[in-house]
PDB file of N, CA and C in Angstrom:
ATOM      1  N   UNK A   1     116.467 -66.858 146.342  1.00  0.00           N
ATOM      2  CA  UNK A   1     116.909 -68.121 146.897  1.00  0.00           C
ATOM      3  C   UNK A   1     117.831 -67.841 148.074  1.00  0.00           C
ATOM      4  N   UNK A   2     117.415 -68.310 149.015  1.00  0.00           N
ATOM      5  CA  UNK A   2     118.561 -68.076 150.420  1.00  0.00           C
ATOM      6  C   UNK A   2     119.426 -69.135 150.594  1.00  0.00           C
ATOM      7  N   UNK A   3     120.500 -68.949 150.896  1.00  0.00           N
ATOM      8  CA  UNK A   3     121.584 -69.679 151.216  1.00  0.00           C
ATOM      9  C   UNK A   3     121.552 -70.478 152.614  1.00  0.00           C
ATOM     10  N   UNK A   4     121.414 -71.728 152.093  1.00  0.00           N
ATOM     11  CA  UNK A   4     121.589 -72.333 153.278  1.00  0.00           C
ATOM     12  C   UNK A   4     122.613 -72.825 153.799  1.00  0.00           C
ATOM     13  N   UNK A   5     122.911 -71.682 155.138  1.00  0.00           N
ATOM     14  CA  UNK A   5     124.817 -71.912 155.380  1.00  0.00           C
ATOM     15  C   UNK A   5     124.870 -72.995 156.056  1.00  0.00           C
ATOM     16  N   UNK A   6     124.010 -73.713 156.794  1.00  0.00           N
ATOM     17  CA  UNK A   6     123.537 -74.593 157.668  1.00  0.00           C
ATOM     18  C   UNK A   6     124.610 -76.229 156.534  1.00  0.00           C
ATOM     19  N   UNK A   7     123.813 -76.175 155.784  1.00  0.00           N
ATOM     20  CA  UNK A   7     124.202 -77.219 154.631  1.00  0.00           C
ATOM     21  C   UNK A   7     125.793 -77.545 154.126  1.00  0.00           C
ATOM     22  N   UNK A   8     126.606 -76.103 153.872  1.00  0.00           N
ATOM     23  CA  UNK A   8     127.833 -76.335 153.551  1.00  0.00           C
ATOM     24  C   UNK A   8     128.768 -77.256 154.308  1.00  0.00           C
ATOM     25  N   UNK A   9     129.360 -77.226 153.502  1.00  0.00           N
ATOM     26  CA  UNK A   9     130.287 -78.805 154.854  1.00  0.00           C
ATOM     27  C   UNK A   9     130.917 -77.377 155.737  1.00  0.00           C
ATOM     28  N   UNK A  10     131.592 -77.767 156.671  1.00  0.00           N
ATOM     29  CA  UNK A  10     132.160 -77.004 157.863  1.00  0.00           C
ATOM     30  C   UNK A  10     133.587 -76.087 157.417  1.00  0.00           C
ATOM     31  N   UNK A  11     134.396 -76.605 156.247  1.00  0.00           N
ATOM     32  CA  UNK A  11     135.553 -76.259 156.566  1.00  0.00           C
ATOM     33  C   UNK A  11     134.616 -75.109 154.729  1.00  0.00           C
ATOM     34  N   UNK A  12     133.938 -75.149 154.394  1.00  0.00           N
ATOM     35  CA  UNK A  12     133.711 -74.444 153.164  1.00  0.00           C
ATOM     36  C   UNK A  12     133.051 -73.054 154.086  1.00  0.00           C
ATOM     37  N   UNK A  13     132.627 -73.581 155.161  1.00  0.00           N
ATOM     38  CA  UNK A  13     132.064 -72.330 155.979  1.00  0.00           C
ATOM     39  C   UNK A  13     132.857 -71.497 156.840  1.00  0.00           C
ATOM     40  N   UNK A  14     133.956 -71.938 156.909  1.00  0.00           N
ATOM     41  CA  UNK A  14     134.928 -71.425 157.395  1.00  0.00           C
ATOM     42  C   UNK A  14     136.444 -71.078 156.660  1.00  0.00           C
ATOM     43  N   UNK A  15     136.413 -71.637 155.298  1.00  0.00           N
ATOM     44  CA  UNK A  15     137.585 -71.044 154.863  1.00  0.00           C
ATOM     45  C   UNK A  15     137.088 -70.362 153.398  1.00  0.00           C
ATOM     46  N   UNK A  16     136.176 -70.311 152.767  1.00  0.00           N
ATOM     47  CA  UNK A  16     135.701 -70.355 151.817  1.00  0.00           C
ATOM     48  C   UNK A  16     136.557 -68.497 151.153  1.00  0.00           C
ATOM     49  N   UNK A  17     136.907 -68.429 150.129  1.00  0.00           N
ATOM     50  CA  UNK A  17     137.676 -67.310 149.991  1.00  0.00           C
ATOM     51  C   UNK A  17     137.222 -67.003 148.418  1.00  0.00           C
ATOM     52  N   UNK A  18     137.977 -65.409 148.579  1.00  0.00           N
ATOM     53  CA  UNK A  18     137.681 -65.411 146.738  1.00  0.00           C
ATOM     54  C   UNK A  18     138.762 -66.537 146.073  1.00  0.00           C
ATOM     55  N   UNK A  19     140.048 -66.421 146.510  1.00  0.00           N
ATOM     56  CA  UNK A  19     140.690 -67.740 145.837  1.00  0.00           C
ATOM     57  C   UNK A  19     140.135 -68.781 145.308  1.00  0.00           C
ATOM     58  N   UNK A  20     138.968 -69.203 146.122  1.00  0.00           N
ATOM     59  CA  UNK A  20     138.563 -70.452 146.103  1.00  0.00           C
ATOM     60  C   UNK A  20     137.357 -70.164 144.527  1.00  0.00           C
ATOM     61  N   UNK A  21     137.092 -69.197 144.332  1.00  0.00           N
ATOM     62  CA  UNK A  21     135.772 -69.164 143.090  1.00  0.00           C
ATOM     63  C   UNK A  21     136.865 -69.121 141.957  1.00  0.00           C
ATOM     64  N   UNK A  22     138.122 -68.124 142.058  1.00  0.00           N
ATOM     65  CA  UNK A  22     138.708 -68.516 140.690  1.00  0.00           C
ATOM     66  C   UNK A  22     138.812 -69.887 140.621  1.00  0.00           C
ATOM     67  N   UNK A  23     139.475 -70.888 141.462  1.00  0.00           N
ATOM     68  CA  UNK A  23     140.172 -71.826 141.574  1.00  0.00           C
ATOM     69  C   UNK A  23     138.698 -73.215 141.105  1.00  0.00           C
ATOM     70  N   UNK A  24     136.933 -72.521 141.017  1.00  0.00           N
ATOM     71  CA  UNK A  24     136.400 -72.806 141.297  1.00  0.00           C
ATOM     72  C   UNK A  24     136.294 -73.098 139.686  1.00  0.00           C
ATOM     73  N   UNK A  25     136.252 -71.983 139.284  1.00  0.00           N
ATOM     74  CA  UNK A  25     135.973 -71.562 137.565  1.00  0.00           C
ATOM     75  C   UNK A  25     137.324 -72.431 136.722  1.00  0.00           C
ATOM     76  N   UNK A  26     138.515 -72.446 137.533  1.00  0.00           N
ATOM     77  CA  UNK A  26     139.333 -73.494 136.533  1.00  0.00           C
ATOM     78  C   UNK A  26     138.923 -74.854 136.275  1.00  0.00           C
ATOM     79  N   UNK A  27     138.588 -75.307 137.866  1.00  0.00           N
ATOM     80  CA  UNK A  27     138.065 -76.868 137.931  1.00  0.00           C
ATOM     81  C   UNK A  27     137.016 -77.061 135.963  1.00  0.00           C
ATOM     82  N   UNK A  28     136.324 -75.975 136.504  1.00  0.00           N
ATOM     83  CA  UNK A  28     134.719 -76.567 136.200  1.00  0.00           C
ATOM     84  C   UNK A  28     135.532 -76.418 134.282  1.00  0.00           C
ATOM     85  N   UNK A  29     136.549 -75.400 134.089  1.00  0.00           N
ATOM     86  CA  UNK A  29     136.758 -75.064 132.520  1.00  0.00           C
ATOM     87  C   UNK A  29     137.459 -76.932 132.284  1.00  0.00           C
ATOM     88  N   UNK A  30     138.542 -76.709 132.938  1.00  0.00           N
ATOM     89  CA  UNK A  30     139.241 -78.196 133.284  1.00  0.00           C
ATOM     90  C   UNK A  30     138.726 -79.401 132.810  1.00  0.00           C
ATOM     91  N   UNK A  31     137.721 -79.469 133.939  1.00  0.00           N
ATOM     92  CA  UNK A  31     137.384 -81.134 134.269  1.00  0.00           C
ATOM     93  C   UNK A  31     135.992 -81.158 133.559  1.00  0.00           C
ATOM     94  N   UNK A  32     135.329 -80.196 132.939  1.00  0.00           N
ATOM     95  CA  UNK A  32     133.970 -80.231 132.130  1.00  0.00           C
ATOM     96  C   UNK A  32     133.830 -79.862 131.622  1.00  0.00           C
ATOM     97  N   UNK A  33     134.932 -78.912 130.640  1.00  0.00           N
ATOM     98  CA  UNK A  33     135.149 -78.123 129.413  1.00  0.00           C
ATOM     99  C   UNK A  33     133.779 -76.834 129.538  1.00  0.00           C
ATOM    100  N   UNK A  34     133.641 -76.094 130.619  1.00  0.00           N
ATOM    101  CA  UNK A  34     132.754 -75.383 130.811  1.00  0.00           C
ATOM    102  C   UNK A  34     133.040 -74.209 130.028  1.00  0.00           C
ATOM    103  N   UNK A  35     132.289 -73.376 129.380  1.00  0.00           N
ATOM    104  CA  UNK A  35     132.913 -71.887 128.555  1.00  0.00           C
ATOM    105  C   UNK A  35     132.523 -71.069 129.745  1.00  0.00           C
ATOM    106  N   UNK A  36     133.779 -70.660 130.793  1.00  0.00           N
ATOM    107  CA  UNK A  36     134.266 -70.064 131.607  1.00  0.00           C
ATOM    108  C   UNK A  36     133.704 -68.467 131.611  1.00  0.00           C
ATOM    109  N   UNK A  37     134.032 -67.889 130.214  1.00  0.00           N
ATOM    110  CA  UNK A  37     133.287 -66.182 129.986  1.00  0.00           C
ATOM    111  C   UNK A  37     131.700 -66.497 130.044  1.00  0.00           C
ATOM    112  N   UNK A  38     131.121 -67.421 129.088  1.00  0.00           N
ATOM    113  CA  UNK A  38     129.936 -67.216 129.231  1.00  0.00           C
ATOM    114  C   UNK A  38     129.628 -67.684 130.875  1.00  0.00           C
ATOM    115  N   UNK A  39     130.156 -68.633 131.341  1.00  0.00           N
ATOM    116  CA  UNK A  39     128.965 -68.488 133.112  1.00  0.00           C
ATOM    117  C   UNK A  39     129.632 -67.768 133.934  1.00  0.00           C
ATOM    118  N   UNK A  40     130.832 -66.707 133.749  1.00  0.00           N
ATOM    119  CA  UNK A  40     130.977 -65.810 134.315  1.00  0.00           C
ATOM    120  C   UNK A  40     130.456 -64.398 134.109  1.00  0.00           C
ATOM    121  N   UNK A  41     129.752 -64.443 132.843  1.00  0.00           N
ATOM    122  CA  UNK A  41     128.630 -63.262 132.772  1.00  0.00           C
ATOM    123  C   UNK A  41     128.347 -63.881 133.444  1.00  0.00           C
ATOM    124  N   UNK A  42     127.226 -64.654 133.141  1.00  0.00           N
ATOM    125  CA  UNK A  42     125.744 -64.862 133.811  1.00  0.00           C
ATOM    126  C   UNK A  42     125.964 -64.995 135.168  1.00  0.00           C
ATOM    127  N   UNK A  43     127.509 -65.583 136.118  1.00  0.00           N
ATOM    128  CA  UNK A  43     127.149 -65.125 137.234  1.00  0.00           C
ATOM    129  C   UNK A  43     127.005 -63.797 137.836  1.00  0.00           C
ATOM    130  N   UNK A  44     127.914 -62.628 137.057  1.00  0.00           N
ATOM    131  CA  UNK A  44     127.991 -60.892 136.871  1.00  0.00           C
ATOM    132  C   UNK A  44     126.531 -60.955 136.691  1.00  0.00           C
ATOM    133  N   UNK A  45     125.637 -61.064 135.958  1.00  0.00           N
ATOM    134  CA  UNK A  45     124.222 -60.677 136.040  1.00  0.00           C
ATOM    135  C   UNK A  45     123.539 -60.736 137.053  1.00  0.00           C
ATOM    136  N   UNK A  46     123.794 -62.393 137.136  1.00  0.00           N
ATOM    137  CA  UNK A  46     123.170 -63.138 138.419  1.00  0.00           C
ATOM    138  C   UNK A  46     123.453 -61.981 140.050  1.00  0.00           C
ATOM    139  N   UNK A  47     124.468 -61.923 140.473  1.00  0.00           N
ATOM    140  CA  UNK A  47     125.156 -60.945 141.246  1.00  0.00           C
ATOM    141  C   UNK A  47     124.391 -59.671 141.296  1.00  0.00           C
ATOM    142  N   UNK A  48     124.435 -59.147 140.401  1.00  0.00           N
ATOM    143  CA  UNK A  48     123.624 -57.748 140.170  1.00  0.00           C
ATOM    144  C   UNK A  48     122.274 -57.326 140.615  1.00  0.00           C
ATOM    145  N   UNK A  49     121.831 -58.526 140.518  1.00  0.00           N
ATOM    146  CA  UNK A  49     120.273 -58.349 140.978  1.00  0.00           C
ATOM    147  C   UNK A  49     120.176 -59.210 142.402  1.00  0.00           C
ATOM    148  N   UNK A  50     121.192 -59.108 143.452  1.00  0.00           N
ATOM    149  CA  UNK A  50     121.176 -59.692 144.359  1.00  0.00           C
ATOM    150  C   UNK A  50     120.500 -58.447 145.473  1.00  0.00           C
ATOM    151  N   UNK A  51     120.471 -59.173 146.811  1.00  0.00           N
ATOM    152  CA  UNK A  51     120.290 -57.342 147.449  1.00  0.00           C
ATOM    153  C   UNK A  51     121.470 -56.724 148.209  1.00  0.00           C
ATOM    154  N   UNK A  52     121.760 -55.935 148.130  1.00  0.00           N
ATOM    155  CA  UNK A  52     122.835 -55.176 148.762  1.00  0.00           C
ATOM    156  C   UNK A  52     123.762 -55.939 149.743  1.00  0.00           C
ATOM    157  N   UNK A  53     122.999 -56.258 150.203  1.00  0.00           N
ATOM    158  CA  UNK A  53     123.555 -57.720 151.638  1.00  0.00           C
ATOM    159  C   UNK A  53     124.097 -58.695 151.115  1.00  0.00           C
ATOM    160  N   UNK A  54     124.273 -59.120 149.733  1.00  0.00           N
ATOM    161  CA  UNK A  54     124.680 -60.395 149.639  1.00  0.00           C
ATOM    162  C   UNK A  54     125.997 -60.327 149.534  1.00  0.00           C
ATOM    163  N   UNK A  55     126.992 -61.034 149.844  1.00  0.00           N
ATOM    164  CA  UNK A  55     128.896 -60.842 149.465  1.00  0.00           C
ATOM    165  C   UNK A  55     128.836 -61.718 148.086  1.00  0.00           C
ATOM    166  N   UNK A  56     129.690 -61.110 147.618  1.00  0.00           N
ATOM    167  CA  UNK A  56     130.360 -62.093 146.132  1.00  0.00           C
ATOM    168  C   UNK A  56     130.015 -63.620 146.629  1.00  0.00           C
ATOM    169  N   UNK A  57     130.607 -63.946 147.552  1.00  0.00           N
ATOM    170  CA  UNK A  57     131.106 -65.322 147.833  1.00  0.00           C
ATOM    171  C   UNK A  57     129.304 -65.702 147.904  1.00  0.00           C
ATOM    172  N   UNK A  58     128.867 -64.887 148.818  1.00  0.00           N
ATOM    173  CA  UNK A  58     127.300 -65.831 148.702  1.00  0.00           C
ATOM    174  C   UNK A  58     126.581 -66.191 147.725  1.00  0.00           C
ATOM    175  N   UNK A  59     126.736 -64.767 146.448  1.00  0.00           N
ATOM    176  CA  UNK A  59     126.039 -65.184 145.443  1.00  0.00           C
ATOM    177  C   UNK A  59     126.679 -66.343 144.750  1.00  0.00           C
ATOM    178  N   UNK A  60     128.138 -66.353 144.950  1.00  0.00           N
ATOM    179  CA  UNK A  60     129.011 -67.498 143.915  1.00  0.00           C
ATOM    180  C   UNK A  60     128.103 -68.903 144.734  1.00  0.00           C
ATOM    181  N   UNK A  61     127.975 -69.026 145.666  1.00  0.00           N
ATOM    182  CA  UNK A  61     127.908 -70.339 146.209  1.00  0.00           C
ATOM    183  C   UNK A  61     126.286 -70.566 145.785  1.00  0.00           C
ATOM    184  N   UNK A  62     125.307 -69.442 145.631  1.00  0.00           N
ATOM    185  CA  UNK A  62     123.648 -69.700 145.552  1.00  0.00           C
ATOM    186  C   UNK A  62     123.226 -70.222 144.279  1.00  0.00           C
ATOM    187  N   UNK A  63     124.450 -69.390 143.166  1.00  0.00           N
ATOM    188  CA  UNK A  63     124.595 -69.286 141.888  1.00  0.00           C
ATOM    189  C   UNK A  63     124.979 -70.796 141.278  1.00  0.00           C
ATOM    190  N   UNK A  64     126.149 -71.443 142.164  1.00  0.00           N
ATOM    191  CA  UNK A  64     126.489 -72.442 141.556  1.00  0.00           C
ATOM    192  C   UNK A  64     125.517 -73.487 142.284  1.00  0.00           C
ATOM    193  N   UNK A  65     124.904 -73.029 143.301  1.00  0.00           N
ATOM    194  CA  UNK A  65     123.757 -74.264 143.749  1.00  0.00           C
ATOM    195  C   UNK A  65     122.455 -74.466 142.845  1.00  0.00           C
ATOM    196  N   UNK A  66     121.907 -73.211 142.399  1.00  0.00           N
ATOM    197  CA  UNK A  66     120.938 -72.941 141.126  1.00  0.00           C
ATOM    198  C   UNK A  66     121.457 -73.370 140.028  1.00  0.00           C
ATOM    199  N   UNK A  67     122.245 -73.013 139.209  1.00  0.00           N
ATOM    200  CA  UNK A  67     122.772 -73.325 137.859  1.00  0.00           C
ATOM    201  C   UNK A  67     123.612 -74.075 137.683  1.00  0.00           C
ATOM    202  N   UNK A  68     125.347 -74.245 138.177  1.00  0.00           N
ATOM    203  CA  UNK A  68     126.158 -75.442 137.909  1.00  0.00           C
ATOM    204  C   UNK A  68     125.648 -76.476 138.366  1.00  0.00           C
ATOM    205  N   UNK A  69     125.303 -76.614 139.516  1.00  0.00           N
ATOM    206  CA  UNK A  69     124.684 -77.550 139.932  1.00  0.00           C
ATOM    207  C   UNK A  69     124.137 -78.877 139.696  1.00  0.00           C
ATOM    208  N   UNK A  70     122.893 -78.033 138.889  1.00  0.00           N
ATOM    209  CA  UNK A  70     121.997 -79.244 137.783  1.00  0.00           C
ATOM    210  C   UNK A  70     122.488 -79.389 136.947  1.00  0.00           C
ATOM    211  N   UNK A  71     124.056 -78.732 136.378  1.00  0.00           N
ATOM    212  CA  UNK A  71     124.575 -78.728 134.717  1.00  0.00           C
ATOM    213  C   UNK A  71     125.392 -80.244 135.705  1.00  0.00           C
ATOM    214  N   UNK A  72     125.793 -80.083 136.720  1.00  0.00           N
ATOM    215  CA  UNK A  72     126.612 -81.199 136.752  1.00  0.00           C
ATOM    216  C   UNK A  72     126.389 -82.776 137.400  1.00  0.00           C
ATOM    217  N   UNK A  73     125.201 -82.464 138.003  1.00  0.00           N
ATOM    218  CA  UNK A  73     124.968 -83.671 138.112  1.00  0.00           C
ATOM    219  C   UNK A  73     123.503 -84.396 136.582  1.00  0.00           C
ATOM    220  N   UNK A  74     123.729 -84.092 135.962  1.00  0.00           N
ATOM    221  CA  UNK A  74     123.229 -84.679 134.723  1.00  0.00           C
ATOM    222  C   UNK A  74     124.162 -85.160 133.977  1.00  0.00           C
ATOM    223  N   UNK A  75     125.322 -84.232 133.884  1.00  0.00           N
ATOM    224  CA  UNK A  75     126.856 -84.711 133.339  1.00  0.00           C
ATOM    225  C   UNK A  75     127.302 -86.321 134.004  1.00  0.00           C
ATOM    226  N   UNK A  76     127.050 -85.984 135.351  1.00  0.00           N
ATOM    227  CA  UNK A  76     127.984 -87.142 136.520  1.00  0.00           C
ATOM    228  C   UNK A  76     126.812 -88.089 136.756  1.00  0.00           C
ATOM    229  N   UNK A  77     125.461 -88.044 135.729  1.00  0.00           N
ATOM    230  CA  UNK A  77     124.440 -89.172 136.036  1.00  0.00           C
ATOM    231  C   UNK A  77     123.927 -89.264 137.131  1.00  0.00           C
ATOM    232  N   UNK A  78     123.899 -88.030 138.401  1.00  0.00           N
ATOM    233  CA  UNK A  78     123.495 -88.300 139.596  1.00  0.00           C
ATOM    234  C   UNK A  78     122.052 -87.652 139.817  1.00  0.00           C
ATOM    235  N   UNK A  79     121.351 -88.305 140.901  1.00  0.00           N
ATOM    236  CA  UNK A  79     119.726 -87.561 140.861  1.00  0.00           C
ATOM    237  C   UNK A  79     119.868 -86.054 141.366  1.00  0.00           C
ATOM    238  N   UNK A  80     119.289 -85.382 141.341  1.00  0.00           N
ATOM    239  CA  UNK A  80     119.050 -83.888 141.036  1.00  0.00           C
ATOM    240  C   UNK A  80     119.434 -83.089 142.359  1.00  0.00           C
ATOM    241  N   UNK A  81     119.285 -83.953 143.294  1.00  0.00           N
ATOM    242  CA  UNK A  81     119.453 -83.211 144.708  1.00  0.00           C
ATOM    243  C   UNK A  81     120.905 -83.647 145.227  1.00  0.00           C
ATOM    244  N   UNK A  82     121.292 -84.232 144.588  1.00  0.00           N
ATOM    245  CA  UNK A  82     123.022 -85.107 145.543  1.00  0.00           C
ATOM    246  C   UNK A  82     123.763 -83.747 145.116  1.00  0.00           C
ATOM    247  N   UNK A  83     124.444 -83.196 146.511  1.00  0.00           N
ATOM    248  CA  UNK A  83     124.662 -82.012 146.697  1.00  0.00           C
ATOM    249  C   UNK A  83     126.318 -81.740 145.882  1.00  0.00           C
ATOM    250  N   UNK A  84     126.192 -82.151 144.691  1.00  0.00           N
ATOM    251  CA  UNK A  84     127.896 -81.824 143.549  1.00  0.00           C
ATOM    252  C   UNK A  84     128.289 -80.376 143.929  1.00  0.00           C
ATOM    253  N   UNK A  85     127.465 -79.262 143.953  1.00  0.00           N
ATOM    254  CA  UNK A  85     128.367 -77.844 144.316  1.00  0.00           C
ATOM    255  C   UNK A  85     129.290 -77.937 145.640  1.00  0.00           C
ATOM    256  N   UNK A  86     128.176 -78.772 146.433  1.00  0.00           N
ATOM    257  CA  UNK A  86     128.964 -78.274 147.913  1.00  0.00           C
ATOM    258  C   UNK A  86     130.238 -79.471 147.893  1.00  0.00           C
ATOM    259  N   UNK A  87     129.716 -80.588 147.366  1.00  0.00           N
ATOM    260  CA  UNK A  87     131.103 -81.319 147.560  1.00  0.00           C
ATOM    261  C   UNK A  87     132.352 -80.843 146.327  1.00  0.00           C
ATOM    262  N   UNK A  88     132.414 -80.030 145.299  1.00  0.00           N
ATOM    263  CA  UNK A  88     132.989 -79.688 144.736  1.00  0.00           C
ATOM    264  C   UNK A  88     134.171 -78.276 145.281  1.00  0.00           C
ATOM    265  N   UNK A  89     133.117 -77.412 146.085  1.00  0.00           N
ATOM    266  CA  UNK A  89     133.588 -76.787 146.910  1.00  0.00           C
ATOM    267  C   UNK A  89     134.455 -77.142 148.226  1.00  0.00           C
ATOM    268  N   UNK A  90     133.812 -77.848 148.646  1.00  0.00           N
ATOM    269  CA  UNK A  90     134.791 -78.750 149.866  1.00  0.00           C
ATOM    270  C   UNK A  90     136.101 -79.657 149.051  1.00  0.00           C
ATOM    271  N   UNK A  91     136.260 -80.012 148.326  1.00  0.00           N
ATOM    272  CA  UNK A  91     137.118 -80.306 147.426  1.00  0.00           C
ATOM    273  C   UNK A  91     138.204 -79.509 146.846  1.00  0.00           C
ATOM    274  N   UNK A  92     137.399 -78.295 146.627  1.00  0.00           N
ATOM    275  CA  UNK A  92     138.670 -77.448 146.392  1.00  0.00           C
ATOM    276  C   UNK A  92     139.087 -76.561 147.525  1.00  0.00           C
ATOM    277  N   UNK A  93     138.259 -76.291 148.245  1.00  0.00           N
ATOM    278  CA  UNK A  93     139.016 -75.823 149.687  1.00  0.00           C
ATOM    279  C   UNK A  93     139.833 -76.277 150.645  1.00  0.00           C
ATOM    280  N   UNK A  94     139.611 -77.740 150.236  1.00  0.00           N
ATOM    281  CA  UNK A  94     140.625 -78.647 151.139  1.00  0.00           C
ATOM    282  C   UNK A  94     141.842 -79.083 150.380  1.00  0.00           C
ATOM    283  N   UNK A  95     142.063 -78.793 148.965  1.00  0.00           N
ATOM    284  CA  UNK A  95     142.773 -79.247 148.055  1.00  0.00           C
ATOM    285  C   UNK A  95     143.604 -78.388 147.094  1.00  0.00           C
ATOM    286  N   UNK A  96     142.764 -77.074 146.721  1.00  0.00           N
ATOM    287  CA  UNK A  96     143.576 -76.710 145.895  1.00  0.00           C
ATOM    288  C   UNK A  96     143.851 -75.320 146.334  1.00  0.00           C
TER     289      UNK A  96
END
């Protein structure tokens, strides 16, 4: 799956940090009672089988566009494509 940097809002493409994935993983334990170890394996797996080229940060952002993603907009009742990672991300980059 390629990342489409094109898509991220502007300031997630420009400030986007490791800060921002811990800060990413509290939200989601927080505000959706997510079990934090288990989708932080699976993003460590996920990661692993990336190709050499990819940075942490890309796989965090491809990872949560594939998998949190659809966990959260079924939670938040929204149709399948309304983009919850990236505005979640822009949310915490501008915020926390």
């Amino acid at each position: 799956m390629l990342l489409d940097m094109e898509a991220l809002p502007g300031v997630v493409k420009q400030k986007l940090a490791e800060v921002h994935m811990s800060r990413t993983w509290t939200v989601l334990q927080e505000k959706f009672s997510f079990n934090i170890a288990a989708w932080k394996k699976a993003f460590r797996q996920y990661y692993s089988r990336q190709p050499d080229r990819t940075s942490e940060l890309q796989a965090f952002v491809m990872f949560g566009l594939k998998f949190i993603q659809p966990v959260l907009n079924k939670i938040l009742g929204r149709k399948a494509d309304y983009p919850t990672w990236y505005r979640l991300l822009e949310w915490i980059v501008k915020n926390k």
